[in-house]
Protein backbone atom coordinates (compact mmCIF):
# COMPACT_ATOMS: atom_id res chain seq x y z
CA UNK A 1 0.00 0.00 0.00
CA UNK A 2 2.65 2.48 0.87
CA UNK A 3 4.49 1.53 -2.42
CA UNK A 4 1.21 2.37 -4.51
CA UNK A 5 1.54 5.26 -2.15
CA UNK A 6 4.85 6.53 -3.01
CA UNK A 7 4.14 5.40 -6.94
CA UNK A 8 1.44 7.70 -7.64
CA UNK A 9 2.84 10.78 -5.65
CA UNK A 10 5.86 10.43 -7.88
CA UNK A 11 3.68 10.28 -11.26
CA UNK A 12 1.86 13.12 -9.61
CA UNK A 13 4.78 15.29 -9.36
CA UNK A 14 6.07 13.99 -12.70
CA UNK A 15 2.76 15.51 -14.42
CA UNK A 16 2.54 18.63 -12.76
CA UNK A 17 6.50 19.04 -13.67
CA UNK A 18 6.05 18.88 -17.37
CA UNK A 19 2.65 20.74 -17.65
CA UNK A 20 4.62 24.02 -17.66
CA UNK A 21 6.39 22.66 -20.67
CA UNK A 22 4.02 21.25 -22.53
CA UNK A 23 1.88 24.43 -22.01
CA UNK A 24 5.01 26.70 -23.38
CA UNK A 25 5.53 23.81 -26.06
CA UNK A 26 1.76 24.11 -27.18
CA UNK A 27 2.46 28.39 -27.32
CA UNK A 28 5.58 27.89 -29.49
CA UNK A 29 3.20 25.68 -31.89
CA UNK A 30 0.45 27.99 -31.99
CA UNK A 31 2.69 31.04 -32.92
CA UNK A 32 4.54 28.88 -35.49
CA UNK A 33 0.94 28.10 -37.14
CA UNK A 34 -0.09 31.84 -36.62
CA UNK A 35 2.74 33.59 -37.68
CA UNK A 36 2.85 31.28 -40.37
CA UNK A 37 -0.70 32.05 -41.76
CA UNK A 38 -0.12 35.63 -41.93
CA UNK A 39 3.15 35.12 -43.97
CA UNK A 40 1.45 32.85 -46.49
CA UNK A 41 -2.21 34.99 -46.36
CA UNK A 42 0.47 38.22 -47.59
CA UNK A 43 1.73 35.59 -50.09
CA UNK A 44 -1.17 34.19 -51.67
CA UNK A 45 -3.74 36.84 -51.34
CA UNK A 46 -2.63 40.14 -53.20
CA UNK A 47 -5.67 42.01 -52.29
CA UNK A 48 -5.05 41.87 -48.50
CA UNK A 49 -1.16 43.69 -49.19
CA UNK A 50 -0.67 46.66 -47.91
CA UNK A 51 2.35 48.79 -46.19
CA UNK A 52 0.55 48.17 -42.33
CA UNK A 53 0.37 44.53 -43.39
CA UNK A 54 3.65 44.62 -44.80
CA UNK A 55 4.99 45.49 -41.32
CA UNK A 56 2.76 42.85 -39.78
CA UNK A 57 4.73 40.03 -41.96
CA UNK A 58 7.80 41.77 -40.84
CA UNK A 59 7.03 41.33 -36.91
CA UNK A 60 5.50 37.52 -37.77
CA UNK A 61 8.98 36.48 -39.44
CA UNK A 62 10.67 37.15 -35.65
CA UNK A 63 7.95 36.04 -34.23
CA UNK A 64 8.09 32.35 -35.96
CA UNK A 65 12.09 32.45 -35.53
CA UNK A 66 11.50 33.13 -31.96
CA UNK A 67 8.91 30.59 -31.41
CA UNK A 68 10.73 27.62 -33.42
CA UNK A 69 13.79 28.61 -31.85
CA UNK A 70 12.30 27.98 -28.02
CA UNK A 71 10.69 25.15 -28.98
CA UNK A 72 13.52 23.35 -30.68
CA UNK A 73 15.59 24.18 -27.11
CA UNK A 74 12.97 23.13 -25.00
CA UNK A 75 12.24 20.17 -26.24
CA UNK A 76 16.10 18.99 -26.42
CA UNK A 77 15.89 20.48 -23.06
CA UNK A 78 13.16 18.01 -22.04
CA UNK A 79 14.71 15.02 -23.95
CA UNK A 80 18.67 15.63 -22.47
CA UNK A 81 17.74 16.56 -19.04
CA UNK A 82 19.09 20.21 -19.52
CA UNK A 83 21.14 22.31 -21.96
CA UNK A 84 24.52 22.46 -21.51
CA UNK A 85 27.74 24.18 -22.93
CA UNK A 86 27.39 22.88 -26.50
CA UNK A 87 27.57 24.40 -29.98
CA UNK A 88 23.87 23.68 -30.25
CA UNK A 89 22.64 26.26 -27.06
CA UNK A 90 25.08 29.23 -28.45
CA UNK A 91 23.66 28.83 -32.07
CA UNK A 92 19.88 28.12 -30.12
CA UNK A 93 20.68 31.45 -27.85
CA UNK A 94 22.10 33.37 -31.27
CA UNK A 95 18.77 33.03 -33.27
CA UNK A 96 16.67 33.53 -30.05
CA UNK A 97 18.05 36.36 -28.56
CA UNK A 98 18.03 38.28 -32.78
CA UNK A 99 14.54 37.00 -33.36
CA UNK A 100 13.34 38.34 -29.62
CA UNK A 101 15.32 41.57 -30.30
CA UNK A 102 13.57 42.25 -34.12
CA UNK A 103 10.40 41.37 -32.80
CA UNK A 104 10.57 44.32 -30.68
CA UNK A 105 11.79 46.50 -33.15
CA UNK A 106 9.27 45.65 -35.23
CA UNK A 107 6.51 45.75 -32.72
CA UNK A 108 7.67 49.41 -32.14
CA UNK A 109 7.82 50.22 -35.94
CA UNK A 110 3.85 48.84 -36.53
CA UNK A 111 3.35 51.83 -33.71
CA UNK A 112 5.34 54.47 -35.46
CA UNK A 113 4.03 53.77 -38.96
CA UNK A 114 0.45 54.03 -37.06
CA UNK A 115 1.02 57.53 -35.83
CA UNK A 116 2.91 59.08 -38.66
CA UNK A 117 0.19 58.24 -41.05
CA UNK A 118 -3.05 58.88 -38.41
CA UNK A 119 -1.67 61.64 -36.16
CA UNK A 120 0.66 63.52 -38.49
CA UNK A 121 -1.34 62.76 -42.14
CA UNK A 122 1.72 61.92 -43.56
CA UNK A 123 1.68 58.22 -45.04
CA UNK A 124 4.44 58.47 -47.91
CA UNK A 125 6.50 59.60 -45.01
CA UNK A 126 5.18 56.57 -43.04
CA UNK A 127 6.53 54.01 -45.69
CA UNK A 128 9.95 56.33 -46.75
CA UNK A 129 10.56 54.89 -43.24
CA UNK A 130 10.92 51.06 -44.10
CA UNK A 131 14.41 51.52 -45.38
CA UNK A 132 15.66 52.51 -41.72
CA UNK A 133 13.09 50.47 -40.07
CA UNK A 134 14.70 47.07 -41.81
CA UNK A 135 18.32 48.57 -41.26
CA UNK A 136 17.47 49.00 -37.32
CA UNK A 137 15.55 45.88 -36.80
CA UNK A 138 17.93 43.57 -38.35
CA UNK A 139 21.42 44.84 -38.44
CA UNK A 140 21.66 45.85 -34.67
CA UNK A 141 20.13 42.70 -33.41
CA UNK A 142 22.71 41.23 -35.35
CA UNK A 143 25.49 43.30 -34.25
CA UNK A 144 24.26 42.57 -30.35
CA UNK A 145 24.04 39.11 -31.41
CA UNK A 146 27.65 38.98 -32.43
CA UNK A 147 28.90 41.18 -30.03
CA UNK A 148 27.46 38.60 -27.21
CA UNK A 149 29.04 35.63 -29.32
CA UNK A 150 32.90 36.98 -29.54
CA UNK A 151 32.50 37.81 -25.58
CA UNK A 152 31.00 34.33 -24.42
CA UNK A 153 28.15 35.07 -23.40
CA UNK A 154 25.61 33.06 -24.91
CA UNK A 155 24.95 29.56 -23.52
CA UNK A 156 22.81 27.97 -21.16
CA UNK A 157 21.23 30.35 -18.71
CA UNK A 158 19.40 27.97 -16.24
CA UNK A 159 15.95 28.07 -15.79
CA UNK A 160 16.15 31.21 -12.92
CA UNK A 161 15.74 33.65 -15.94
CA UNK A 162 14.26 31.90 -19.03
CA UNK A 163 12.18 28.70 -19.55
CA UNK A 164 14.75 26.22 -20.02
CA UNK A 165 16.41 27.56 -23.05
CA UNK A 166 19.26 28.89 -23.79
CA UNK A 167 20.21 32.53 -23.51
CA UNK A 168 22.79 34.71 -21.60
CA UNK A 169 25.36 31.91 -20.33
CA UNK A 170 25.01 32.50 -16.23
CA UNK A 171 28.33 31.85 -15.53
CA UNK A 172 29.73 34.93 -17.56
CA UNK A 173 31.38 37.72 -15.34
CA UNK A 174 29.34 40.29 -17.04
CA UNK A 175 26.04 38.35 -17.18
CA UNK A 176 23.43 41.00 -15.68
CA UNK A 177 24.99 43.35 -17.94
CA UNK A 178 24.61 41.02 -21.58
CA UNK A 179 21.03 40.48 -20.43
CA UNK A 180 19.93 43.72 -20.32
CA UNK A 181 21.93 44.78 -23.07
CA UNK A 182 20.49 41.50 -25.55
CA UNK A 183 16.46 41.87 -24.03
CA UNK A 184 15.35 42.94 -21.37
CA UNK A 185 16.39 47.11 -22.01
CA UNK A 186 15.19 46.89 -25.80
CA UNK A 187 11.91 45.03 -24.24
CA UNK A 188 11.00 47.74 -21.40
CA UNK A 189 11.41 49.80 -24.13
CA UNK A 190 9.17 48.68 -26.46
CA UNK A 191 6.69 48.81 -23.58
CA UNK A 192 7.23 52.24 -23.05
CA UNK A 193 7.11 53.64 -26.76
CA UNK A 194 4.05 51.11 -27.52
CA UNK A 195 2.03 52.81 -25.19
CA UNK A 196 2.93 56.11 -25.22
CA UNK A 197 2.74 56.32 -29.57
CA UNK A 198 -0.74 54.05 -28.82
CA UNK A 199 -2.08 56.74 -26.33
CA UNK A 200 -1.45 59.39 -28.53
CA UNK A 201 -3.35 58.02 -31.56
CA UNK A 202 -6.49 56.58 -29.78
CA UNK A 203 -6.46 60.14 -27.72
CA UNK A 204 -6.27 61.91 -31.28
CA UNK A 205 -8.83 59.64 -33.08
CA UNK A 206 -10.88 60.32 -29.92
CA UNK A 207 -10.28 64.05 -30.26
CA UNK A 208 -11.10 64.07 -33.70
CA UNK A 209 -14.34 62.01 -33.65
CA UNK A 210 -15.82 64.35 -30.38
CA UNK A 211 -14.82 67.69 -32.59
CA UNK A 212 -16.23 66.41 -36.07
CA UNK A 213 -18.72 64.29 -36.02
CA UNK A 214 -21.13 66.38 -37.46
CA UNK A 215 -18.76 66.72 -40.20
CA UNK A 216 -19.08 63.09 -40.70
CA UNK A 217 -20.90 61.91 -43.88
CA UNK A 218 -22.83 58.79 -43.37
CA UNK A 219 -22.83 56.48 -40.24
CA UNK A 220 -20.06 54.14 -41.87
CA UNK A 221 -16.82 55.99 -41.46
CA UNK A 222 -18.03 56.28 -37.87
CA UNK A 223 -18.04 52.23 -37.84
CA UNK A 224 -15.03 51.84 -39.72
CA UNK A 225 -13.02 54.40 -36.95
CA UNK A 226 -14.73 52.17 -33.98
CA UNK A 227 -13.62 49.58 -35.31
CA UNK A 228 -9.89 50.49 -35.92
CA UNK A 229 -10.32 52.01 -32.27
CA UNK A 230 -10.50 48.21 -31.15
CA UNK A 231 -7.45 47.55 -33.09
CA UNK A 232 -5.53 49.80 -31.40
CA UNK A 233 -6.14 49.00 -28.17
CA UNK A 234 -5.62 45.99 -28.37
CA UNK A 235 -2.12 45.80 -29.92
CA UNK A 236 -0.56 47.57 -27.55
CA UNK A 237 -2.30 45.67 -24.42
CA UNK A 238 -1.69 41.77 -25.75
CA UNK A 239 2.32 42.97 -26.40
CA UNK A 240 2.77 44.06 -22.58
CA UNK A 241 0.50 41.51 -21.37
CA UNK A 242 2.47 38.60 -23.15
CA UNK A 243 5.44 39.44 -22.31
CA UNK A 244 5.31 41.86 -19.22
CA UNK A 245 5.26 38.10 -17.07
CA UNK A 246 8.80 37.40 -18.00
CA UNK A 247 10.03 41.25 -17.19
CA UNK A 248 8.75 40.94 -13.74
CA UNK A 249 10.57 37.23 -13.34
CA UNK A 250 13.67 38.84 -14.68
CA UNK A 251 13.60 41.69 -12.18
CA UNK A 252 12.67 39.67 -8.63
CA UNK A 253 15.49 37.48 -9.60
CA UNK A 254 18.43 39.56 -10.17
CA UNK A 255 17.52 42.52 -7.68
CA UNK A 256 14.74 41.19 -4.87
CA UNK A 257 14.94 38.95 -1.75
CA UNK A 258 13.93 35.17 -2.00
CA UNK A 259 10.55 35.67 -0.91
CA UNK A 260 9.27 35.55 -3.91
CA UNK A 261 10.23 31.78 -4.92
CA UNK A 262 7.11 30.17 -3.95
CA UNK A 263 5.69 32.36 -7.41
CA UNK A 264 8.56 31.23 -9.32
CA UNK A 265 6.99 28.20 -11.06
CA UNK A 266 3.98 30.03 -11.67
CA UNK A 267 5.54 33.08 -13.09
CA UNK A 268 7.61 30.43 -15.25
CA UNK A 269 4.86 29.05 -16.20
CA UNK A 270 2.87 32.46 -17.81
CA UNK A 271 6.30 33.35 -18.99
CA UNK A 272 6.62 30.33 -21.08
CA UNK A 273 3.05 30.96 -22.50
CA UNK A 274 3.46 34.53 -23.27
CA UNK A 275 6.69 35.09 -24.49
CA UNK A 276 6.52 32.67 -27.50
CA UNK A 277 2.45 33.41 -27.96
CA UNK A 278 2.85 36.71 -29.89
CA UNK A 279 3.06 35.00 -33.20
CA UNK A 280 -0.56 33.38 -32.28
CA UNK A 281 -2.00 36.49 -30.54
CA UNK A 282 -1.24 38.52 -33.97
CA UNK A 283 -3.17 35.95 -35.82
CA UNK A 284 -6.31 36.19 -33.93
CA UNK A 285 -5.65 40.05 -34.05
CA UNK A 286 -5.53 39.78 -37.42
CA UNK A 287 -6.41 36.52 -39.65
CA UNK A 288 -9.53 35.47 -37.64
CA UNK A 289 -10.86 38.72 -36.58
CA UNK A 290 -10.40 40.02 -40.30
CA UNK A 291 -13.60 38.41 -42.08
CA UNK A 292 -12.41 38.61 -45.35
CA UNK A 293 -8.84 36.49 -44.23
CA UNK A 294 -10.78 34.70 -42.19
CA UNK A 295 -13.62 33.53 -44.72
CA UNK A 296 -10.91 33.01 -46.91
CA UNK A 297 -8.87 30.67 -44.66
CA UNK A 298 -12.24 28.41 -43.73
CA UNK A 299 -12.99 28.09 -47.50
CA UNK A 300 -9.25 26.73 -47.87
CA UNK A 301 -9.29 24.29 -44.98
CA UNK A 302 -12.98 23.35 -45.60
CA UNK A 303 -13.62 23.19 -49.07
CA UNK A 304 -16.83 25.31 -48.20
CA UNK A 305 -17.12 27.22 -51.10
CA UNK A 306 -20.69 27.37 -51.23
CA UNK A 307 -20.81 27.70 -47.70
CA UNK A 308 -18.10 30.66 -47.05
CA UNK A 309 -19.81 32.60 -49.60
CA UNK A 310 -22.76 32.62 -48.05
CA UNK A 311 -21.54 32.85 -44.45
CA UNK A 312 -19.87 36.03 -46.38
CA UNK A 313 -22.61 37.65 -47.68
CA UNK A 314 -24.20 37.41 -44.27
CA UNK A 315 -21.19 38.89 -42.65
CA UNK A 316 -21.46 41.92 -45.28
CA UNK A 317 -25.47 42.07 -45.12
CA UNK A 318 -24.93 42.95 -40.87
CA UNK A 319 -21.69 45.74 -41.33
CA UNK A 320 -22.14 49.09 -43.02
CA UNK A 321 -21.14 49.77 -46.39
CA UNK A 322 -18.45 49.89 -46.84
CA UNK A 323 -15.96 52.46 -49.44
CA UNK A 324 -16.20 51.46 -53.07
CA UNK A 325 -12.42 51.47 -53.43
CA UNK A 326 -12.09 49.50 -49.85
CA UNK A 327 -11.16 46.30 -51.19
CA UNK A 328 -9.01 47.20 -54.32
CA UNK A 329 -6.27 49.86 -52.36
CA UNK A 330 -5.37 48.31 -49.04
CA UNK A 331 -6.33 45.89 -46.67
CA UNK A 332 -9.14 46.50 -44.41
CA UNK A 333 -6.83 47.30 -41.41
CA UNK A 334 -4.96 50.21 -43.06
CA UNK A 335 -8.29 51.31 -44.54
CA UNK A 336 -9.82 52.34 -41.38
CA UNK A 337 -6.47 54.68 -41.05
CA UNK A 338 -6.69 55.62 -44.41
CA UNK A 339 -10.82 56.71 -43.79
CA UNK A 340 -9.66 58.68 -40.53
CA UNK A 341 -7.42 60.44 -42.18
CA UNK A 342 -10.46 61.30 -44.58
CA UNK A 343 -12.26 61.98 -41.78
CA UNK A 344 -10.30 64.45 -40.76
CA UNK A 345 -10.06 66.22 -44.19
CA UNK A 346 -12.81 68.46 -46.07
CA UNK A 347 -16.45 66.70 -46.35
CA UNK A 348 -16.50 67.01 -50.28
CA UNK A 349 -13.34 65.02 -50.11
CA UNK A 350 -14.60 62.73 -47.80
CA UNK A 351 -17.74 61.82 -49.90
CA UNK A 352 -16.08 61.28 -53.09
CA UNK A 353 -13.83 58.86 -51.12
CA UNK A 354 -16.78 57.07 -50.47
């Protein structure tokens, strides 16, 4: 009896000891899949390309690197016990720590883009700026990258600061350092200018909306502005959410008291789960709450022709009308900019727009 005992509190402890990684493995396969469906949506789909989801395809690319990356790691992680000083964690740690790094760059850029071409009415600005938006978010996560290669400092960091993959190696002299310098500065960052370039644009579109609505033409640029409203909102709030977790593990590791360590395998837990879910979150954002990627997607996995066509006409039939030129200039997420911005403009303007 006390063998059967001892036998199931060990398979006990067993499951509850790999649910965390199976639960971070199941993230890094859902932002593969995700991140991967808005790269080939861009590719097969020529009406849905546009500059803002241009950018989005940008972000996805780091996103999937990141996400593979983890989950290759983790799972020889799982199957070897843990990873050690091998060529395998420094070239693991190389691609993780550039793909985390772009991904914030990129997050950052989908913000700026926003508010040059809503705030300041300026889109051919907004896409002059892809040239020094690819040469920032690739070249200097490459030149951290290699900077943290020729000084030893990738490798296995342990499980106190990631989720059992490889990053900043622990035992370098100038660890703390390496770790803010490869993540964790560039991410609180990222917070920062998310929010702040977010805040400015919803508090403008609000602005603008309270001052000219009577200037508005018909109740469907109204819609379309609510609707981009949601957008924006929620961009900003899924980024911190997903990966704010891992920040606050970083921090009450290096700098507070051991208090904190009965949290530790729940905040490794949500940090495993959020870091490598952006890919996925994006593809909710924008695949399956974008009806006309969405209805597309469902015909291709279904075969529901028939079916999706109607489900799309009954999708139409419940929105407003929508802009005669919606669907041949941009996708529908840069329209609802591009409609603010006509918004904003004269009303004669505004109605031959429509």
């Amino acid at each position: 009896m006390e063998l059967n005992n001892t036998t199931n509190t060990t398979h006990h402890s067993t499951y509850h000891s790999r649910l965390p990684e199976a639960l971070t493995l199941l993230s890094c396969s859902l932002s593969i899949i995700g991140a991967s469906t808005i790269i080939l949506s861009y590719v097969a789909w020529k009406e849905i390309r546009s500059p803002a989801r241009r950018l989005l395809v940008f972000l996805s690319i780091a996103d999937l690197l990141y996400a593979t990356s983890n989950a290759v790691g983790l799972s020889v992680s799982v199957i070897n016990g843990n990873l050690t000083e091998t060529l395998f964690c420094e070239i693991q740690s190389a691609v993780s720590t550039f793909s985390a790094l772009c991904s914030f760059f990129w997050t950052v850029f989908v913000a700026v883009y926003i508010t040059i071409s809503l705030v300041f009415n300026r889109p051919n600005l907004a896409r002059n700026c892809f040239i020094p938006f690819h040469c920032i978010a690739w070249l200097l996560p490459a030149g951290l990258v290699i900077a943290a290669g020729v000084y030893g400092a990738l490798g296995p960091t342990g499980n106190e600061y990631t989720f059992d993959w490889c990053w900043i190696y622990k035992n370098n002299p100038n660890s703390k350092m390496w770790m803010w310098l490869t993540g964790k500065a560039w991410e609180i960052g990222a917070y920062a200018v998310t929010l702040v370039l977010y805040t400015i644009t919803e508090c403008y579109v609000c602005i603008d909306m309270r001052w000219r609505h009577r200037r508005f033409v018909t109740p469907t640029s109204i819609a379309l502005v609510h609707r981009m409203d949601k957008k924006f909102i929620l961009v900003p709030v899924i980024f911190i959410c997903l990966r704010m977790t891992g920040t606050v593990r970083f921090l009450l590791t290096s700098y507070a008291d051991s208090h904190y360590a009965k949290y530790s395998t729940l905040l490794q837990s949500l940090q495993g789960v959020g870091d490598c879910g952006q890919g996925f979150a994006n593809a909710i954002l924008f695949c399956l709450f974008n009806h006309r990627v969405r209805h597309r997607l469902f015909r291709l996995i279904f075969h529901c022709d028939k079916t999706g066509t109607e489900r799309e006409k009954l999708v139409k039939a419940k929105e407003p009308p929508l802009p005669t030129d919606y669907y041949t200039k941009v996708d529908s997420d840069e329209t609802n900019i591009g409609v603010s911005m006509k918004i904003s403009s004269n009303s004669s303007s505004l109605q031959n727009s429509m």
